[in-house]
Protein backbone atom coordinates (compact mmCIF):
# COMPACT_ATOMS: atom_id res chain seq x y z
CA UNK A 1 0.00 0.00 0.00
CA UNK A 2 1.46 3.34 -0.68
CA UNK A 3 1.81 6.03 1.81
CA UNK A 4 -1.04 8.49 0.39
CA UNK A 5 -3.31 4.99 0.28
CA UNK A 6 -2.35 4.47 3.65
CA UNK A 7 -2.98 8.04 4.56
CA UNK A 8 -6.81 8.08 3.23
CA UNK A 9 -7.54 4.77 4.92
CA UNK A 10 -6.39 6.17 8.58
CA UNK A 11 -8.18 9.54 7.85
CA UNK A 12 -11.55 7.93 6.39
CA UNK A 13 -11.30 5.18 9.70
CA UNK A 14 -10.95 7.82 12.03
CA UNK A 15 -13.57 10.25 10.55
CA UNK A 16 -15.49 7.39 11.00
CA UNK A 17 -15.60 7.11 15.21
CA UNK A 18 -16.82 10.34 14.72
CA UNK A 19 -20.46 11.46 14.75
CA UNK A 20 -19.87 15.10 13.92
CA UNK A 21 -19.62 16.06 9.83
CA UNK A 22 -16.20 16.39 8.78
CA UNK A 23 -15.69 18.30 5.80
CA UNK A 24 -12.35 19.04 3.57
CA UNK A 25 -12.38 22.05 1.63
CA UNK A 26 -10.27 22.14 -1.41
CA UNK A 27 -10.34 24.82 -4.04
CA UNK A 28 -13.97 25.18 -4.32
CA UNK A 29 -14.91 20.98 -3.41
CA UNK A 30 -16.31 19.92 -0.60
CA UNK A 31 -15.27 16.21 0.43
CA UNK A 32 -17.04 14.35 2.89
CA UNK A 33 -13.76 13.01 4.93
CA UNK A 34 -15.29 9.63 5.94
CA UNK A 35 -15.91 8.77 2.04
CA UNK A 36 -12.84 6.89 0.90
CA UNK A 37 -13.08 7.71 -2.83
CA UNK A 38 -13.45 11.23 -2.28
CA UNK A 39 -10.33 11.56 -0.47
CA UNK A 40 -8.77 9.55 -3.26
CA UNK A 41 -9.59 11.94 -6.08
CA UNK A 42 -8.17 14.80 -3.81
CA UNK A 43 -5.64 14.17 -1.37
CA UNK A 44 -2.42 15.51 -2.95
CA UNK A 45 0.33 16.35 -0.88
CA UNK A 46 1.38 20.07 -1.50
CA UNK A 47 -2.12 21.00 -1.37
CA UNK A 48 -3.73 23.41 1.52
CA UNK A 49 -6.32 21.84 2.69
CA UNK A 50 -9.59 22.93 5.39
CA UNK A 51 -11.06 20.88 7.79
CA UNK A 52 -14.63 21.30 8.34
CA UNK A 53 -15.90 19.79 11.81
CA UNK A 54 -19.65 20.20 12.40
CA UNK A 55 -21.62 18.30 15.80
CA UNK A 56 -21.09 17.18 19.05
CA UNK A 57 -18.06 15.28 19.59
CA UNK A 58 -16.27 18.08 17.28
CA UNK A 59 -13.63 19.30 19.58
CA UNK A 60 -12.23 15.95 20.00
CA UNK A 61 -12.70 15.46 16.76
CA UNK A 62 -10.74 18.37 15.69
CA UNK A 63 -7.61 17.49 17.52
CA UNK A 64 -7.79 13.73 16.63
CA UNK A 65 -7.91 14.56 12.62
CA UNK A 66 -5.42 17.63 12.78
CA UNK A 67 -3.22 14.92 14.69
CA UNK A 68 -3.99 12.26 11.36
CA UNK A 69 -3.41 14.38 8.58
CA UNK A 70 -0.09 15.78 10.26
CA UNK A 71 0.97 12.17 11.03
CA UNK A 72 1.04 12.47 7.15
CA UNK A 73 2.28 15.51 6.13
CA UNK A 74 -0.72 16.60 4.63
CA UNK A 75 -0.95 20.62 5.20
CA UNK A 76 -4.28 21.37 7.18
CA UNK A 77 -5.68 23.91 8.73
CA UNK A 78 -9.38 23.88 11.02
CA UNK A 79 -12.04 25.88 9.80
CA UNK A 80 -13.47 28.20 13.02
């Protein structure tokens, strides 16, 4: 598995202990984070990305997917 496959699979599993909406915003997409194949089509490496965290487990969820995407170098920054 290469690293950016490895990299959507631990993002898309841990979006998924989440109830709250999480959201990437890339140029003008919106990706729903626990979808698999919509990280696939996006995730590129040198790319800003912005995390979208909606409900209510979202501050945990927050920290736990900044801590995911740094893990692999993927630049992201949290929506307020």
């Amino acid at each position: 598995m290469s690293d950016k496959n490895a990299a959507i699979v631990e993002i898309s599993q841990t979006a998924n202990r989440f109830t709250s909406s999480i959201v990437l915003k890339f140029e003008n997409k919106y990706i729903d984070v626990k979808s698999i194949l919509g990280l696939f089509t996006t995730l590129i490496n040198s790319s800003q990305y912005e995390l979208h965290v909606h409900g209510p487990d979202e501050m945990l969820a927050k920290e736990t997917m900044l801590a995911v995407f740094e893990k692999h170098n993927l630049n992201i920054k949290i929506a307020e």
